[in-house]
PDB file of N, CA and C in Angstrom:
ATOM      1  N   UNK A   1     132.116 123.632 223.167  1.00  0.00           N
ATOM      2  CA  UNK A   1     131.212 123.908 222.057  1.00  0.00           C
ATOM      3  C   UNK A   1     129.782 123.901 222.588  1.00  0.00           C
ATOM      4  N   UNK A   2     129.166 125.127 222.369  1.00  0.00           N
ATOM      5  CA  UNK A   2     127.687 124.686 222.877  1.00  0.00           C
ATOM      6  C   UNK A   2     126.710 123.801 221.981  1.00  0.00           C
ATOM      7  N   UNK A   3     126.077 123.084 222.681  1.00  0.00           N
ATOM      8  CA  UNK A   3     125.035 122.185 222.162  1.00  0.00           C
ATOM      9  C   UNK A   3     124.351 122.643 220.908  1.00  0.00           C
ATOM     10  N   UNK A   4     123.759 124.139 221.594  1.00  0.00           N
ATOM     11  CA  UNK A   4     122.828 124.546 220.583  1.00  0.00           C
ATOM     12  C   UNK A   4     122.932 124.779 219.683  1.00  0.00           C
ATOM     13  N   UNK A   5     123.943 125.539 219.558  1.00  0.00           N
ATOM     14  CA  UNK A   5     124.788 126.473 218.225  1.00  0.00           C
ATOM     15  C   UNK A   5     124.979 124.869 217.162  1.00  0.00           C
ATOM     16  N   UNK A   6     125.724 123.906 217.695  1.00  0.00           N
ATOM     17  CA  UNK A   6     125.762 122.548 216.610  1.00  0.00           C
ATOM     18  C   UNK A   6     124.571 122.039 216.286  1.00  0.00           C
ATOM     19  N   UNK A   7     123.390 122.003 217.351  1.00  0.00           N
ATOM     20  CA  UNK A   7     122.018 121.662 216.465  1.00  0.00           C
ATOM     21  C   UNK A   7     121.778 122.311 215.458  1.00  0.00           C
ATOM     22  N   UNK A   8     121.640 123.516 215.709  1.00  0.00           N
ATOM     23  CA  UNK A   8     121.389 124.524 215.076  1.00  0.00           C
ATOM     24  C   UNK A   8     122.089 124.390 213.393  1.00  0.00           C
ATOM     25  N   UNK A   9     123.380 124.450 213.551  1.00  0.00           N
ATOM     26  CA  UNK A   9     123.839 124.130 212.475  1.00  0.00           C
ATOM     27  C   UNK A   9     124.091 123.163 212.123  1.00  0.00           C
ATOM     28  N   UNK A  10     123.608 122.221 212.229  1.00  0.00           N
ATOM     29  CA  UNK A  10     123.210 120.765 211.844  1.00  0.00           C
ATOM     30  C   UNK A  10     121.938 120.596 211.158  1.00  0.00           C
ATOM     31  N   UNK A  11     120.595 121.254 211.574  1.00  0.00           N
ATOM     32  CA  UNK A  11     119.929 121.242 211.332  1.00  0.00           C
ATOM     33  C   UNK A  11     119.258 122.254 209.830  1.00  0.00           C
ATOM     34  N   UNK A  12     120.124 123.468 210.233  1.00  0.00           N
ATOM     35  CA  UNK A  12     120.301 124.481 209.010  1.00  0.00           C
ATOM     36  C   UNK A  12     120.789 123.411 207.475  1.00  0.00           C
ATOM     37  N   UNK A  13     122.138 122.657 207.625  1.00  0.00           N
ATOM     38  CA  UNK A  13     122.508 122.629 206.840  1.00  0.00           C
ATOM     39  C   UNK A  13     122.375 120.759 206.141  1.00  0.00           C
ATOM     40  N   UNK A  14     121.551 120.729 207.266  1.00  0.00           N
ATOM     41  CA  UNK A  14     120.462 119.550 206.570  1.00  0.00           C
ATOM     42  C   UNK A  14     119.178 119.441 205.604  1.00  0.00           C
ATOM     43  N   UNK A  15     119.044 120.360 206.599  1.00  0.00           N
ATOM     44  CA  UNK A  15     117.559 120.978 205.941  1.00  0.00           C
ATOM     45  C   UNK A  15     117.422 121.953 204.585  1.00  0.00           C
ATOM     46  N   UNK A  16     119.174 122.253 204.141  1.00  0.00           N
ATOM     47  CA  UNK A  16     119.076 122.878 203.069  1.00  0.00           C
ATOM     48  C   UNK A  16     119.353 121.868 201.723  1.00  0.00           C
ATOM     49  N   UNK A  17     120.227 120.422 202.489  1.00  0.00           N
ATOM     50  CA  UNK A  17     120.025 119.229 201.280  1.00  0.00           C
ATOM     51  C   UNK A  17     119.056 118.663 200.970  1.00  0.00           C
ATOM     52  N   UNK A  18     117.991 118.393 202.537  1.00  0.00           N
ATOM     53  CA  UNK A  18     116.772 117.966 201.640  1.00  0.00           C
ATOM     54  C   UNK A  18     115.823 118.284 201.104  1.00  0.00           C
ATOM     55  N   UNK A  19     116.113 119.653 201.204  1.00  0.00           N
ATOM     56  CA  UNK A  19     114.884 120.950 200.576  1.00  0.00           C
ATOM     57  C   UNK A  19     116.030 121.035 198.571  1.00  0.00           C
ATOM     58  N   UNK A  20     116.882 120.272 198.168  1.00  0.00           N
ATOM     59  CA  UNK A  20     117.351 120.215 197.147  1.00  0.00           C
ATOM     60  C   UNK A  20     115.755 120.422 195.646  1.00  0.00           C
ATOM     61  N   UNK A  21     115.516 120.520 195.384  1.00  0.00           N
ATOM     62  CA  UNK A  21     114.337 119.815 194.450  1.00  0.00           C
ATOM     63  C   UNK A  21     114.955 119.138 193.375  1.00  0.00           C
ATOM     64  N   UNK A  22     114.305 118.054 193.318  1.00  0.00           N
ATOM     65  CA  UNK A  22     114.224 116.961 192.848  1.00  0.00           C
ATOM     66  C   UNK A  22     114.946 116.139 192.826  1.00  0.00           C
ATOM     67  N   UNK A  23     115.282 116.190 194.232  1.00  0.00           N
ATOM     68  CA  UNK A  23     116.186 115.133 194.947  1.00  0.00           C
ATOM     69  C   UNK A  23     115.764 114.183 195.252  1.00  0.00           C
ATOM     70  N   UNK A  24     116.132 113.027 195.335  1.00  0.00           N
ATOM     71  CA  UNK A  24     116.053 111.669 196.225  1.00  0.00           C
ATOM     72  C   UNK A  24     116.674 111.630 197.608  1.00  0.00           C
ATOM     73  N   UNK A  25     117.473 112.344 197.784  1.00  0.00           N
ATOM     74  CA  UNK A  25     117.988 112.386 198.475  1.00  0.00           C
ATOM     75  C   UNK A  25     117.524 111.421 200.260  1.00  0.00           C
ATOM     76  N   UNK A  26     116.206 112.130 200.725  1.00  0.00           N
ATOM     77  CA  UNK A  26     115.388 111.937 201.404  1.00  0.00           C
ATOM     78  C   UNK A  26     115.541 110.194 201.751  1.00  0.00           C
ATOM     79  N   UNK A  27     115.058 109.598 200.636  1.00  0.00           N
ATOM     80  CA  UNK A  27     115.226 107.690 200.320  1.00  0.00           C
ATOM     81  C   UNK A  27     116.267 107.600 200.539  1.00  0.00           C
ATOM     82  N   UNK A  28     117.684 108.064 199.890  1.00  0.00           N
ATOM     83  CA  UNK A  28     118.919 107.656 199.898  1.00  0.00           C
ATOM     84  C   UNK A  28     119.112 107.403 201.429  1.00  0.00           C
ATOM     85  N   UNK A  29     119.031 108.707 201.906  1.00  0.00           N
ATOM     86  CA  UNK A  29     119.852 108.992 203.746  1.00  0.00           C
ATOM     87  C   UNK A  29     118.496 109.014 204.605  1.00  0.00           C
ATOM     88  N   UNK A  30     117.582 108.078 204.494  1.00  0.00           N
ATOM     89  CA  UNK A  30     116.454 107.938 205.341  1.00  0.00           C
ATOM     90  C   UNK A  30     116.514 107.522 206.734  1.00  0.00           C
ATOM     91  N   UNK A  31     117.688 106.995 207.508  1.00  0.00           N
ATOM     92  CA  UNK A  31     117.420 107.282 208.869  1.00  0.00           C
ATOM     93  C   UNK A  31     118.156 108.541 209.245  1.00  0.00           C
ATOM     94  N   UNK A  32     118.746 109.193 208.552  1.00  0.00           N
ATOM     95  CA  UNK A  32     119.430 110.508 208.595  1.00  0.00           C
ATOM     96  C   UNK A  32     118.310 111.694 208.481  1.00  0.00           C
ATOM     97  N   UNK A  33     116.899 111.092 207.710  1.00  0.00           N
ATOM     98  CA  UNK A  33     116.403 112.015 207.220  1.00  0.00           C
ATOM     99  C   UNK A  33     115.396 112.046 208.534  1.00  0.00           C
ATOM    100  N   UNK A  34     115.271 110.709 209.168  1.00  0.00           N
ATOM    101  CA  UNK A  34     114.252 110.587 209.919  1.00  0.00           C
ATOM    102  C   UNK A  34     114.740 111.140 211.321  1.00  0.00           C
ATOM    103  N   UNK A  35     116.241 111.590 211.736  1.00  0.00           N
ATOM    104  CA  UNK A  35     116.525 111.977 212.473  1.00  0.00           C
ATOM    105  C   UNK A  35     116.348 113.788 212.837  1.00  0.00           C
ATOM    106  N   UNK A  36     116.332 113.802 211.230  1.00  0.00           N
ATOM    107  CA  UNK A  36     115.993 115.605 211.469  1.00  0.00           C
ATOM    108  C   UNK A  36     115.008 115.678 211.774  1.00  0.00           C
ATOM    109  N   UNK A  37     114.002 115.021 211.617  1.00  0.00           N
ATOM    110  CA  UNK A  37     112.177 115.156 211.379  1.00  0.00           C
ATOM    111  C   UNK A  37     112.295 115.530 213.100  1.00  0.00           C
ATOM    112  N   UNK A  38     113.056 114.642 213.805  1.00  0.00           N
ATOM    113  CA  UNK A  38     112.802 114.665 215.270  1.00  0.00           C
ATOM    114  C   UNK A  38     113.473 115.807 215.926  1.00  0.00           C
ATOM    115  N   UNK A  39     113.906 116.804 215.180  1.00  0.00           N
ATOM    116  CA  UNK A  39     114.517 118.152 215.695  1.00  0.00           C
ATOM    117  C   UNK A  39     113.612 119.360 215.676  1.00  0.00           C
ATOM    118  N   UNK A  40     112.236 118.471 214.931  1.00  0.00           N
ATOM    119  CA  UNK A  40     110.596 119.323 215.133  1.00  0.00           C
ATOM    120  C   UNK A  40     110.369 119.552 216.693  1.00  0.00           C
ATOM    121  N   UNK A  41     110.976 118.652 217.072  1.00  0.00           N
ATOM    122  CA  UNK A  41     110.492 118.480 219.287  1.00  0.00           C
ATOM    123  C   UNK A  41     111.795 118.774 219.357  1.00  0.00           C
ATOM    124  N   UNK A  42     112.527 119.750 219.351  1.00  0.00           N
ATOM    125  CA  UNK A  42     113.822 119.789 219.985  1.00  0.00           C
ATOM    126  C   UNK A  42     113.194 120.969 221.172  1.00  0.00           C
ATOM    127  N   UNK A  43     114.225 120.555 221.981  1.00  0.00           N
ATOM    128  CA  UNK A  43     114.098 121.335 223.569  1.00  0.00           C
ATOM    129  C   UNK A  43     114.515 122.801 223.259  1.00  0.00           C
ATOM    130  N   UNK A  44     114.577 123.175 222.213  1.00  0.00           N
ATOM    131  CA  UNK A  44     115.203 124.645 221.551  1.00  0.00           C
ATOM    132  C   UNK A  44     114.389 125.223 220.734  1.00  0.00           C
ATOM    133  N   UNK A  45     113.433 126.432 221.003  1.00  0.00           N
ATOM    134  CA  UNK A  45     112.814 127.172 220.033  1.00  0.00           C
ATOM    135  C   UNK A  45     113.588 127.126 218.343  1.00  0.00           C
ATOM    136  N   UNK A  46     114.843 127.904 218.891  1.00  0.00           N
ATOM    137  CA  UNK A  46     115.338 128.446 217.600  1.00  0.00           C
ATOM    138  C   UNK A  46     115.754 127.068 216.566  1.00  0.00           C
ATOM    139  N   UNK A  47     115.672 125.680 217.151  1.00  0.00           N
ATOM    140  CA  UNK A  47     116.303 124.916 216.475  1.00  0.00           C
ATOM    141  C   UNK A  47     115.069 123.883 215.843  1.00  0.00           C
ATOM    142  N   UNK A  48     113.905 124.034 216.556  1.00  0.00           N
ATOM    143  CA  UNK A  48     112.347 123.796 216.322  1.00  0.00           C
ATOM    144  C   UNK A  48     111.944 124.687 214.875  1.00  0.00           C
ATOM    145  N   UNK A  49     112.126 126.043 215.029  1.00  0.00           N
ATOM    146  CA  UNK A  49     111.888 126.975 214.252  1.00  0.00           C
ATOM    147  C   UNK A  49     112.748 126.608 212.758  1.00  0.00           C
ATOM    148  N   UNK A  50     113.834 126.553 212.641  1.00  0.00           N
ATOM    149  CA  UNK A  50     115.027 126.269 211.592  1.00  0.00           C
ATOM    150  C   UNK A  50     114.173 125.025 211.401  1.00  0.00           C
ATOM    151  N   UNK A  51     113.969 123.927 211.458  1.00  0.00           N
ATOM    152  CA  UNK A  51     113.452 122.823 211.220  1.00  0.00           C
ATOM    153  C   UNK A  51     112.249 122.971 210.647  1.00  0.00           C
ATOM    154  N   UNK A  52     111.206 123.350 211.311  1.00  0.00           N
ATOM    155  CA  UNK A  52     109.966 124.195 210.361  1.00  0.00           C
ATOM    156  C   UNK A  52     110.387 124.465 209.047  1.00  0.00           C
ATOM    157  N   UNK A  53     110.729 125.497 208.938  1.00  0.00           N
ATOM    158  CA  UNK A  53     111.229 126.579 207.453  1.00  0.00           C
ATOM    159  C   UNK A  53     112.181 125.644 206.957  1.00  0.00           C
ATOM    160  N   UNK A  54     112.942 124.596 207.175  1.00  0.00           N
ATOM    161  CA  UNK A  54     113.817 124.021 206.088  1.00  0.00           C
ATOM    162  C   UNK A  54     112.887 122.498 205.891  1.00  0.00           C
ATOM    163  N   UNK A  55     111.631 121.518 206.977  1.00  0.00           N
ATOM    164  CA  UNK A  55     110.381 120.898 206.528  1.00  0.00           C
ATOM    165  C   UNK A  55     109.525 121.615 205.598  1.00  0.00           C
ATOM    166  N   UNK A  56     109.276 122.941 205.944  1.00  0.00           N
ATOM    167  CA  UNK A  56     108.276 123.868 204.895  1.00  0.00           C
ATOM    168  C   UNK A  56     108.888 123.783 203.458  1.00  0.00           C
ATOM    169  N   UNK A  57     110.028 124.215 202.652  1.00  0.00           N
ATOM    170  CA  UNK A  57     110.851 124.678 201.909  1.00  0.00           C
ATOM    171  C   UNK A  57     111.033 123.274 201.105  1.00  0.00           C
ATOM    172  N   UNK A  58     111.312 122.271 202.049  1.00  0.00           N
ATOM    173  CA  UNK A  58     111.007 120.693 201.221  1.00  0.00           C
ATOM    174  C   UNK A  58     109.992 120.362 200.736  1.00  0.00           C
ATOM    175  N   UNK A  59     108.733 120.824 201.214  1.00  0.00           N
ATOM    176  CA  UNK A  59     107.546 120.128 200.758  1.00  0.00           C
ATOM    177  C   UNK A  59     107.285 121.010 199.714  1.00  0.00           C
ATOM    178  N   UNK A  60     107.734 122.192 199.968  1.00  0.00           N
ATOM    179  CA  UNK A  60     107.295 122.958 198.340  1.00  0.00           C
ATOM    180  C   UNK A  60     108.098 123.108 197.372  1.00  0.00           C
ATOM    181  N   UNK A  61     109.231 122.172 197.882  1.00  0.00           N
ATOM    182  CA  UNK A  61     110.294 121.931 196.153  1.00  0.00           C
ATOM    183  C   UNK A  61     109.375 120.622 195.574  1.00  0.00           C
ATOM    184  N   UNK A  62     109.031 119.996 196.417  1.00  0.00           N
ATOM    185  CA  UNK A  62     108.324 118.844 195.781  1.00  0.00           C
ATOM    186  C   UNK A  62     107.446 118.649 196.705  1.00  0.00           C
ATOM    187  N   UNK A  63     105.924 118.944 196.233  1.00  0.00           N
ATOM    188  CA  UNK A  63     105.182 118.350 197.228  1.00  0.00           C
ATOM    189  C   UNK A  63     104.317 116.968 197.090  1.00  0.00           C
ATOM    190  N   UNK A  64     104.835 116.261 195.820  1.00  0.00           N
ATOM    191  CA  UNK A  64     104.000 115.401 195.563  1.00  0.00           C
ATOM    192  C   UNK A  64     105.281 114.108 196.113  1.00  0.00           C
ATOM    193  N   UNK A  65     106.076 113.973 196.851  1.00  0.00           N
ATOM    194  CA  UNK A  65     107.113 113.146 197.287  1.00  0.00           C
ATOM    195  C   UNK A  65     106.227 112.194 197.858  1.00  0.00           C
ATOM    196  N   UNK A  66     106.975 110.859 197.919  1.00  0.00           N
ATOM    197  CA  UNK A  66     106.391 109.841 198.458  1.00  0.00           C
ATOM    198  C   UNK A  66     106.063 110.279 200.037  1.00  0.00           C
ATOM    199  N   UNK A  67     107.080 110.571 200.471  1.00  0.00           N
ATOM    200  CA  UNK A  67     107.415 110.296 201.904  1.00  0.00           C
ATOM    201  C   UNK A  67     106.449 111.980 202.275  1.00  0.00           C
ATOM    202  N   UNK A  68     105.607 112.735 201.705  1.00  0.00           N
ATOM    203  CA  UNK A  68     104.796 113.934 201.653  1.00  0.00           C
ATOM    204  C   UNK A  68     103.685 113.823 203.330  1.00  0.00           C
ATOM    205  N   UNK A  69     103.037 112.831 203.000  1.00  0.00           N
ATOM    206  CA  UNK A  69     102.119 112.452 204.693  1.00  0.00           C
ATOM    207  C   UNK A  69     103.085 112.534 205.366  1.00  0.00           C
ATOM    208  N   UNK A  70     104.346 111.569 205.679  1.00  0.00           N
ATOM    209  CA  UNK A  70     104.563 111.162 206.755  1.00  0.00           C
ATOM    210  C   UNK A  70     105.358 112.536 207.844  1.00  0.00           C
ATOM    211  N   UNK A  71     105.788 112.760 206.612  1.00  0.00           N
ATOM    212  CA  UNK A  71     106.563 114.451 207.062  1.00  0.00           C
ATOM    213  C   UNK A  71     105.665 115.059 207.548  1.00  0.00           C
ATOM    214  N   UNK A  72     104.413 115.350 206.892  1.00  0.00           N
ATOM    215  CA  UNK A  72     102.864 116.120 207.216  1.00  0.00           C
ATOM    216  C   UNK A  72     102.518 115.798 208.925  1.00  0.00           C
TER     217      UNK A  72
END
């Protein structure tokens, strides 16, 4: 299995639960959540990029979230 292809879709289909709006989600699974944040520095454009656009897509289902800076 290549590495990338599972970041990749790991990261896709993370980033599409916590981009939910008006979810909690985020609080609920917070070292889960804090693990995607760190797929911003992944050694992979395309998996850097997917992470962007599914961080972007969260902050504008809700941008007034607690956790809004730290993501920032």
């Amino acid at each position: 299995v290549d590495q990338l292809d599972v970041r990749l879709k790991s990261v896709n289909l993370l980033g599409r639960i916590f981009s939910l709006p008006e979810s909690n989600i985020t609080e609920v699974f917070r070292p889960l959540f804090l693990e995607f944040l760190k797929k911003l520095t992944d050694s992979a454009a395309k998996v850097r990029i997917s992470a962007v656009e599914h961080v972007k897509a969260c902050l504008l289902c809700n941008f007034c979230r607690p956790d809004a800076a730290e993501i920032i």
